[in-house]
Protein backbone atom coordinates (compact mmCIF):
# COMPACT_ATOMS: atom_id res chain seq x y z
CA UNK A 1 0.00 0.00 0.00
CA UNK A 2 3.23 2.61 0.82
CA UNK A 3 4.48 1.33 -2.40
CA UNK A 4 1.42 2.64 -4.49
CA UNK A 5 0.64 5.72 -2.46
CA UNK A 6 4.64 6.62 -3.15
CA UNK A 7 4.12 6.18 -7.00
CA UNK A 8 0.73 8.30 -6.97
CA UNK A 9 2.87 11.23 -4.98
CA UNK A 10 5.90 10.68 -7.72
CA UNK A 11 3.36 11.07 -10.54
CA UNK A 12 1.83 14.30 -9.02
CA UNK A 13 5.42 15.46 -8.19
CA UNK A 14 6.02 16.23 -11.92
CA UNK A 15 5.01 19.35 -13.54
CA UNK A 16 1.18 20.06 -14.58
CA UNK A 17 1.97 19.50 -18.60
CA UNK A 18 3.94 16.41 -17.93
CA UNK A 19 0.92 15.07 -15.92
CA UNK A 20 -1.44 16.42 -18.25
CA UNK A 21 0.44 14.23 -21.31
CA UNK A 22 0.50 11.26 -19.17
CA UNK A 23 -3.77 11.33 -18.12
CA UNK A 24 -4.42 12.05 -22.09
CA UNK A 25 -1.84 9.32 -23.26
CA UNK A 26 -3.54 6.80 -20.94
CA UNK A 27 -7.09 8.11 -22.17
CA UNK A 28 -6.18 7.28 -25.83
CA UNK A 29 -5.13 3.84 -25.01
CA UNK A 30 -8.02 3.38 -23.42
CA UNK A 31 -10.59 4.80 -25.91
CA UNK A 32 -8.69 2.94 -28.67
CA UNK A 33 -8.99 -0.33 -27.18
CA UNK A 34 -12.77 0.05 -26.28
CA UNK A 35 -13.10 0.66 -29.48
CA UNK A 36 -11.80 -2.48 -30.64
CA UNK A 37 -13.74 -4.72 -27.94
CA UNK A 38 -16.64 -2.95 -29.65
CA UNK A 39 -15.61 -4.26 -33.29
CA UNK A 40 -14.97 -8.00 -31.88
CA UNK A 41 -17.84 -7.99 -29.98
CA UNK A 42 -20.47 -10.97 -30.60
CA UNK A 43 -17.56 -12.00 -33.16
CA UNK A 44 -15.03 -14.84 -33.32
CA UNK A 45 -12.80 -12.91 -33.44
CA UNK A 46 -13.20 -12.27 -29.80
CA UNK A 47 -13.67 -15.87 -28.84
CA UNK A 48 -10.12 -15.86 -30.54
CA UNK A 49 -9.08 -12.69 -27.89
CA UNK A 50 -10.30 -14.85 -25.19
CA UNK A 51 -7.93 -17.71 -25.99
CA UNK A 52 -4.82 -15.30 -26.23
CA UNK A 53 -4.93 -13.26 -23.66
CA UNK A 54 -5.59 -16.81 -21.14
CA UNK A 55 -2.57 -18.41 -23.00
CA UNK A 56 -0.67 -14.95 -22.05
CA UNK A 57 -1.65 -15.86 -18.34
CA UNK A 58 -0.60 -19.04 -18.47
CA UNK A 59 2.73 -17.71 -19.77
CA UNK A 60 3.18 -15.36 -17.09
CA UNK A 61 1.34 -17.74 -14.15
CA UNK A 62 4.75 -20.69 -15.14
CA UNK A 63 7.14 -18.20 -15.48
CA UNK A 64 6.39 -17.57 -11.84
CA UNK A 65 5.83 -20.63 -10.68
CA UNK A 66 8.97 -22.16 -11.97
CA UNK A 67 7.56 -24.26 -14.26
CA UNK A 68 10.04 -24.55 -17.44
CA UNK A 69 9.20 -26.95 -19.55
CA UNK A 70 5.59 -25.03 -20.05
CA UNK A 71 7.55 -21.90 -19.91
CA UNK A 72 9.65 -22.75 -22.94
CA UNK A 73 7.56 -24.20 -24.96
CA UNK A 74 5.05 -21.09 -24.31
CA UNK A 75 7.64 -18.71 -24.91
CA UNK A 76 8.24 -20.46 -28.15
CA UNK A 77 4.95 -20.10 -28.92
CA UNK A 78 4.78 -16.41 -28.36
CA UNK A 79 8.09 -15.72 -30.72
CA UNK A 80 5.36 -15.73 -33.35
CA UNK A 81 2.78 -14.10 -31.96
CA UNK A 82 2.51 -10.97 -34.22
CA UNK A 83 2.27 -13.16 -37.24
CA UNK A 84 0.02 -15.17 -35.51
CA UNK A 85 -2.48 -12.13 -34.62
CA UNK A 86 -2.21 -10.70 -38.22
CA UNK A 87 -3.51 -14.43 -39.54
CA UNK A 88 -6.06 -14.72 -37.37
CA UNK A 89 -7.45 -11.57 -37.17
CA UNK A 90 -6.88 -10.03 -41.11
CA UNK A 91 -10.39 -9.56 -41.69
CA UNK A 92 -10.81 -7.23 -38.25
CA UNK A 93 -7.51 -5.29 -38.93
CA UNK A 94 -8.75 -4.35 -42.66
CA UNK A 95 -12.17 -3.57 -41.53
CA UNK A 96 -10.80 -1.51 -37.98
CA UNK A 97 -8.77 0.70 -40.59
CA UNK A 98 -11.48 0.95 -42.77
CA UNK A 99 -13.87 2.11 -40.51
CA UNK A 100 -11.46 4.18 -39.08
CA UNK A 101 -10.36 6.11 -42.50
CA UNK A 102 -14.08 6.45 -43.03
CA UNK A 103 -16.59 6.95 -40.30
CA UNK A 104 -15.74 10.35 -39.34
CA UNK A 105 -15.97 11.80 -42.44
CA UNK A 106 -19.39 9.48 -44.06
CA UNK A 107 -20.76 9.70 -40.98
CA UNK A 108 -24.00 11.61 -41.44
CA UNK A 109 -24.26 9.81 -45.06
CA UNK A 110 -24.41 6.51 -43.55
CA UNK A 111 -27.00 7.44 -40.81
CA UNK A 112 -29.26 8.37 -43.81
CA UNK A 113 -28.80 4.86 -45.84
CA UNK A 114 -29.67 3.03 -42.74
CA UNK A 115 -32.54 4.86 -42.26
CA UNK A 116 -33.30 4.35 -46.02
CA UNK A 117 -32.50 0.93 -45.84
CA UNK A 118 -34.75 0.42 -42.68
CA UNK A 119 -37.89 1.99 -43.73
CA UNK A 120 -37.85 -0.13 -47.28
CA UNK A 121 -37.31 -3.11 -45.25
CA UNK A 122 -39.91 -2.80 -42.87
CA UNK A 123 -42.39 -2.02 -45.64
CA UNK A 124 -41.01 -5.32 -47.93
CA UNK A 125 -41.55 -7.24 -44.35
CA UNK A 126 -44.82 -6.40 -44.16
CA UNK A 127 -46.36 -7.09 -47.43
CA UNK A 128 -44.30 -9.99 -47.14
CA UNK A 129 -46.19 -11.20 -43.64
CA UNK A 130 -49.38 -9.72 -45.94
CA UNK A 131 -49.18 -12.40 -48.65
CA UNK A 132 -47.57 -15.41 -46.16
CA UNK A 133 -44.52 -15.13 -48.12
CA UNK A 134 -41.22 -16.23 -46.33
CA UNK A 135 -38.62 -14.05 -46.21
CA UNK A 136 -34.71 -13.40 -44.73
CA UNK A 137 -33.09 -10.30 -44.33
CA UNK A 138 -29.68 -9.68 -42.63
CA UNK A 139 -28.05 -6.30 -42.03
CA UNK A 140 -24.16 -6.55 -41.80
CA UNK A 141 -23.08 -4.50 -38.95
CA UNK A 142 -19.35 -4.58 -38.30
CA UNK A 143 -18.04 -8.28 -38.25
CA UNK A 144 -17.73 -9.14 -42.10
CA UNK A 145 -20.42 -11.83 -43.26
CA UNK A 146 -17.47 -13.81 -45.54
CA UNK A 147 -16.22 -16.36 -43.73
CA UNK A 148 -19.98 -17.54 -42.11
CA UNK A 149 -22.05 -17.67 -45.14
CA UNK A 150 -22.28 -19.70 -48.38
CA UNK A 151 -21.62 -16.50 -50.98
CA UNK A 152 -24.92 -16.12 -53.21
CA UNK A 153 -25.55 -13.96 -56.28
CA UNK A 154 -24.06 -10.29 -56.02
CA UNK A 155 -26.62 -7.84 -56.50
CA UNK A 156 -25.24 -4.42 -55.53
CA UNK A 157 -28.05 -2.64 -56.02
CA UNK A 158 -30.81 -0.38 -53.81
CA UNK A 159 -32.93 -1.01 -50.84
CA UNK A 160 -36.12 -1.13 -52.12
CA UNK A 161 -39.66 -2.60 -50.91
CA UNK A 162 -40.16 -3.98 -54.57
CA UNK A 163 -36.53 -5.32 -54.74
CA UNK A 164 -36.58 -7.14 -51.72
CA UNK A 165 -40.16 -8.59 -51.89
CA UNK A 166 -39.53 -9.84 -55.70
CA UNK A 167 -36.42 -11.98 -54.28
CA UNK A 168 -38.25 -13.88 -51.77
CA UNK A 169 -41.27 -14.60 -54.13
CA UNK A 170 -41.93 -18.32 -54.72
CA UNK A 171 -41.11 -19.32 -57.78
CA UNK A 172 -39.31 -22.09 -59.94
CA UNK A 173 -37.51 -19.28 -61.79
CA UNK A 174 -36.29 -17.25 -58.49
CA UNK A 175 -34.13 -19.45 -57.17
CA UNK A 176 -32.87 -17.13 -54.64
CA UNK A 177 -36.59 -17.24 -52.83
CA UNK A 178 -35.36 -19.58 -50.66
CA UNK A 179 -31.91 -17.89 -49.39
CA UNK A 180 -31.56 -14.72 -47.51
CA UNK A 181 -30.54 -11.39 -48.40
CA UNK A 182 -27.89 -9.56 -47.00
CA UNK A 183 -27.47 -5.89 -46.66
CA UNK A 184 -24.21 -4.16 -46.91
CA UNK A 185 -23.47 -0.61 -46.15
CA UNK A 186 -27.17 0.01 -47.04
CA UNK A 187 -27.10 -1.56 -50.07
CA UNK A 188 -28.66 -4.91 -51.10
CA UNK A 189 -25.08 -6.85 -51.04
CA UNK A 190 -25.98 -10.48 -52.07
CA UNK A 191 -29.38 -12.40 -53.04
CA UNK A 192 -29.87 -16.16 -52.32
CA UNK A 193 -26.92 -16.90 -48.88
CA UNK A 194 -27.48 -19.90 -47.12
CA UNK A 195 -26.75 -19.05 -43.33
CA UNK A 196 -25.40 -21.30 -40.74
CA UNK A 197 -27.76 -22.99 -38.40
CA UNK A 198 -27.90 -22.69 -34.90
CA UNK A 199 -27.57 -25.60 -32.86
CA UNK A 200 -28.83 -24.69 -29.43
CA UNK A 201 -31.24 -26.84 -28.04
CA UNK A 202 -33.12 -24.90 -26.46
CA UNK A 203 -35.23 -23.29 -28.96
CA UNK A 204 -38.36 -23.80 -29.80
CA UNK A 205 -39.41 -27.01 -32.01
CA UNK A 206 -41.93 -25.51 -33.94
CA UNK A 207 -39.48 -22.99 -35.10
CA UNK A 208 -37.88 -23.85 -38.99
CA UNK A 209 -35.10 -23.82 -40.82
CA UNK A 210 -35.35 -20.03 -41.54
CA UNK A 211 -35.13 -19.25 -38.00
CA UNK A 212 -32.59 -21.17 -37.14
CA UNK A 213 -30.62 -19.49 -39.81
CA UNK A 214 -31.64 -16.07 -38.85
CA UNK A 215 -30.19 -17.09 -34.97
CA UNK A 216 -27.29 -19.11 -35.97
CA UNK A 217 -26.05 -16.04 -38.23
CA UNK A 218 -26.80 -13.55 -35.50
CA UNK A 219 -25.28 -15.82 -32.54
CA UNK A 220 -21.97 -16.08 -34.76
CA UNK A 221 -21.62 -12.32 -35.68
CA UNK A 222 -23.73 -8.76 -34.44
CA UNK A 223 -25.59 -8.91 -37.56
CA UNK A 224 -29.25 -7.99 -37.51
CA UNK A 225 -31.81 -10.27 -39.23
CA UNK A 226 -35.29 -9.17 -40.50
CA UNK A 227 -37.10 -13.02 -40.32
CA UNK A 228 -40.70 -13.18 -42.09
CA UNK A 229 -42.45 -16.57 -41.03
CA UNK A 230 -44.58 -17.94 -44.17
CA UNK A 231 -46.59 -20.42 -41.79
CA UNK A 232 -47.99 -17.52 -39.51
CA UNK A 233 -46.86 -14.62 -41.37
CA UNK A 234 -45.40 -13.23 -38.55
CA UNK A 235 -42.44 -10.70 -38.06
CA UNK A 236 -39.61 -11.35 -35.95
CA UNK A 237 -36.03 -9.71 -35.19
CA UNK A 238 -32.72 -11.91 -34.34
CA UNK A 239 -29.79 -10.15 -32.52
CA UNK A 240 -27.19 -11.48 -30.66
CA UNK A 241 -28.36 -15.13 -30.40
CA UNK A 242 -32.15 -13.79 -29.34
CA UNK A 243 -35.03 -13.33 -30.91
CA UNK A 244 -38.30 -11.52 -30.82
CA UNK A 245 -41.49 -12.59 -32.49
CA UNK A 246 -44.66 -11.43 -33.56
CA UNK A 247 -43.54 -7.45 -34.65
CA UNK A 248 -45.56 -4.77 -36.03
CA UNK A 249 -44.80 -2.11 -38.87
CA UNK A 250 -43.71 0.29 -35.91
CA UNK A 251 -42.03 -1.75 -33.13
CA UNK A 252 -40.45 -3.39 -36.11
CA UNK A 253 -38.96 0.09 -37.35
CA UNK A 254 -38.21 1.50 -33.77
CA UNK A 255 -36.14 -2.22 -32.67
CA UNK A 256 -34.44 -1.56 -36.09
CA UNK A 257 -33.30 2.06 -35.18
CA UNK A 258 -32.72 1.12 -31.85
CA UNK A 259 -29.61 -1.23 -32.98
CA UNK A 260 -28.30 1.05 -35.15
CA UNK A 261 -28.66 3.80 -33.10
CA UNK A 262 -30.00 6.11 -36.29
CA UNK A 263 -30.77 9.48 -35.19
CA UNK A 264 -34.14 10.43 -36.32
CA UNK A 265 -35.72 13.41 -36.17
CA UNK A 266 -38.60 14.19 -35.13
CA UNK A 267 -41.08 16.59 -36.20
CA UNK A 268 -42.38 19.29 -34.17
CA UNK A 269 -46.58 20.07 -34.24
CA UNK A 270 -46.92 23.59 -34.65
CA UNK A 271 -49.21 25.07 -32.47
CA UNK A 272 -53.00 25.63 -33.67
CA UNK A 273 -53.67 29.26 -33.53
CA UNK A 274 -55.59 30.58 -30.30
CA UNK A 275 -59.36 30.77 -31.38
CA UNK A 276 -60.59 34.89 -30.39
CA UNK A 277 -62.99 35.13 -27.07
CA UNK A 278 -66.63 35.88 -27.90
CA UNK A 279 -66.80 38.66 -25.62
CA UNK A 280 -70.69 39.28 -26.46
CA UNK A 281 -69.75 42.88 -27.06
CA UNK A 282 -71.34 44.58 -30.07
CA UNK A 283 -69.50 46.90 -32.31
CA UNK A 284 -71.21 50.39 -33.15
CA UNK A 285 -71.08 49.84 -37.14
CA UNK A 286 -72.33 46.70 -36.89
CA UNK A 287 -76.05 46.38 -38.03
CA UNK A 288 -77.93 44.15 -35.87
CA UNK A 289 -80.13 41.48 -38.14
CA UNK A 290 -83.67 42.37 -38.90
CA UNK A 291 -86.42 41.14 -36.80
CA UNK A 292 -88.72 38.88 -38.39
CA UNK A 293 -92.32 38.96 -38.16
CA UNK A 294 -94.68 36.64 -37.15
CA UNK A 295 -97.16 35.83 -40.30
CA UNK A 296 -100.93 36.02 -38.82
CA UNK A 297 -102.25 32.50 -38.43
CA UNK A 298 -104.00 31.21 -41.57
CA UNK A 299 -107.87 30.17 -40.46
CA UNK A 300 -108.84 26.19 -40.83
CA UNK A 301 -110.45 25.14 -43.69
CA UNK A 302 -112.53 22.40 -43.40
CA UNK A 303 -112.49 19.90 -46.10
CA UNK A 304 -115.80 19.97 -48.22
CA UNK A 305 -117.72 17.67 -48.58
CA UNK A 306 -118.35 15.87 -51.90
CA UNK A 307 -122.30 16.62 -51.65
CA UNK A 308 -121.59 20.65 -51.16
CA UNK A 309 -122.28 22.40 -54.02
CA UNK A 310 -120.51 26.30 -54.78
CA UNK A 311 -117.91 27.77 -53.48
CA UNK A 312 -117.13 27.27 -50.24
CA UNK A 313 -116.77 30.63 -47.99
CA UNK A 314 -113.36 30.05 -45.92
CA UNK A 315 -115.05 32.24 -42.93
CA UNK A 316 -117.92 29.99 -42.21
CA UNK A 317 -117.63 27.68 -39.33
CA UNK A 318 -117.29 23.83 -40.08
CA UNK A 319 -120.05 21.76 -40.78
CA UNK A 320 -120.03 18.43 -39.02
CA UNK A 321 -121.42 15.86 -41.13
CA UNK A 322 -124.49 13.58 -38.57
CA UNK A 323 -123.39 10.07 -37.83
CA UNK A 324 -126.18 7.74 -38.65
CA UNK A 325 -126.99 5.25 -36.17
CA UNK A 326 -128.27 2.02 -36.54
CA UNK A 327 -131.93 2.70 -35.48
CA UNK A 328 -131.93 5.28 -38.11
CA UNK A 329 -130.60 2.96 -40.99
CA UNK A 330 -133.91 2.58 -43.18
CA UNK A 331 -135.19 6.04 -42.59
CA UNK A 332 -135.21 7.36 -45.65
């Protein structure tokens, strides 16, 4: 404990810009490797991390311990090592640099493909769940789809809703209906992959081959897959080895923007203008409507009867007709 407390007072002890360096140098090493546990993560890459750095222990744990014949043969092992790393991990090195020698400068461009990308694909999933019409869509995210898919036919072309729903229709002369589609860099990459399937046992049985693709693919990488069941016609999202079922149009779109963190923006109601007080006041110029008059009540005319002869005088009372009665039947 004197020990540390000595080398906190030494660092201190130097002047302000030296210590200043020093905090910033430490900061950058630190931001750079978070940075690179966030490429790796969900990857193999990382499971391949894992396995170095506990080799690196092991080295260190029999160097300690005395124990030589591990000790040589590990440090034999690690004469290699940065030939080793750049074998293992090429694909992560080339796509660290090239996300590093382009995000900060495509940054807002890519944020609006995505968002492009997202809204055609929620509206292909849809109609797709509309009709009962299977259907597979994975977003590449930052681990590189190569090495875990079986390559299909290269599109390169637009997110569209008509694009994507035309490649998953059922046909004999489609025969990319029954693969999946992958989106790169929101563009339609590939038509037609065949994914890996998941082999956890724990899923449900009633659940097919298309999602068990759509959660082998995202338990091997941090892609995102768009999964359209043609039994139920039911939407569902894989990420990360889960998976969530039974989706809507909008908590399809907001799980979508959620994972790629897409700023959206959203639009502001303008206020409706403040209706004027009747204040029951009336102005001097203003004419006040003209009253209307009652019309005199018309008299009642009583209809005439079809033995009245002449005109018949509209002042004259009513003449009730008699009511014969049965003792006066036959008088004549």
């Amino acid at each position: 404990m004197s020990d540390l407390v000595e080398l906190v007072s030494a660092f201190f002890a130097q002047s302000p810009v030296r210590v200043t360096l020093d905090v910033l140098d430490v900061l950058v090493v630190a931001f750079l490797i978070y940075r690179v546990l966030l490429l790796v993560r969900g990857t193999r890459a990382m499971q391949m991390a894992i396995g170095l750095g506990l080799v690196f222990v092991v080295y260190h744990a029999s160097r300690q311990l005395g124990l030589y014949t591990l000790y040589t043969l590990l440090n034999a092992f690690l004469t290699y090592i940065v030939l080793l790393v750049v074998v293992l991990f090429q694909n992560d090195i080339r796509r660290v640099l090239t996300r590093v020698g382009t995000q900060p400068f495509l940054r807002g461009a890519r944020h609006q493909r995505e968002l492009q990308a997202v809204e055609e694909v929620v509206k292909a999933a849809v109609a797709l769940a509309h009709k009962r019409i299977g259907g597979l869509i994975v977003f590449e995210r930052d681990a590189l789809l190569d090495e875990f898919i079986q390559m299909g036919t290269v599109l390169d072309a637009s997110v569209t809703k008509e694009l994507l729903y035309s490649l998953f229709v059922p046909s004999h002369e489609n025969p990319m209906h029954d693969g999946a589609v992958i989106i790169r860099e929101g563009r339609v990459w590939q038509g037609g992959v065949f994914l890996p399937l998941t082999g956890s046992p724990k899923l449900d049985r009633s659940l097919g081959t298309r999602h068990r693709a759509a959660i082998g693919i995202s338990e091997e990488t941090d892609a995102v897959v768009v999964v359209v069941s043609e039994e139920r016609g039911a939407i569902g999202i894989c990420f990360n080895g889960n998976m969530v079922r039974d989706l809507d149009a909008g908590s399809l779109r907001q799980a979508l923007l959620g994972l790629f963190q897409v700023p959206v923006k959203k639009k502001v109601a303008k206020p409706e203008p403040k209706r004027r007080e009747e204040t029951g006041r009336v102005s001097q110029t203003s004419v006040p409507p003209p009253r209307l008059s009652t019309p005199p009540a018309m008299p009642r005319v009583a209809a005439a009867s079809s033995t009245t002869e002449g005109p018949v005088d509209p002042l004259a009372a009513p003449t009730e007709k008699p009511i014969a009665r049965d003792g006066d039947a036959g008088a004549s």
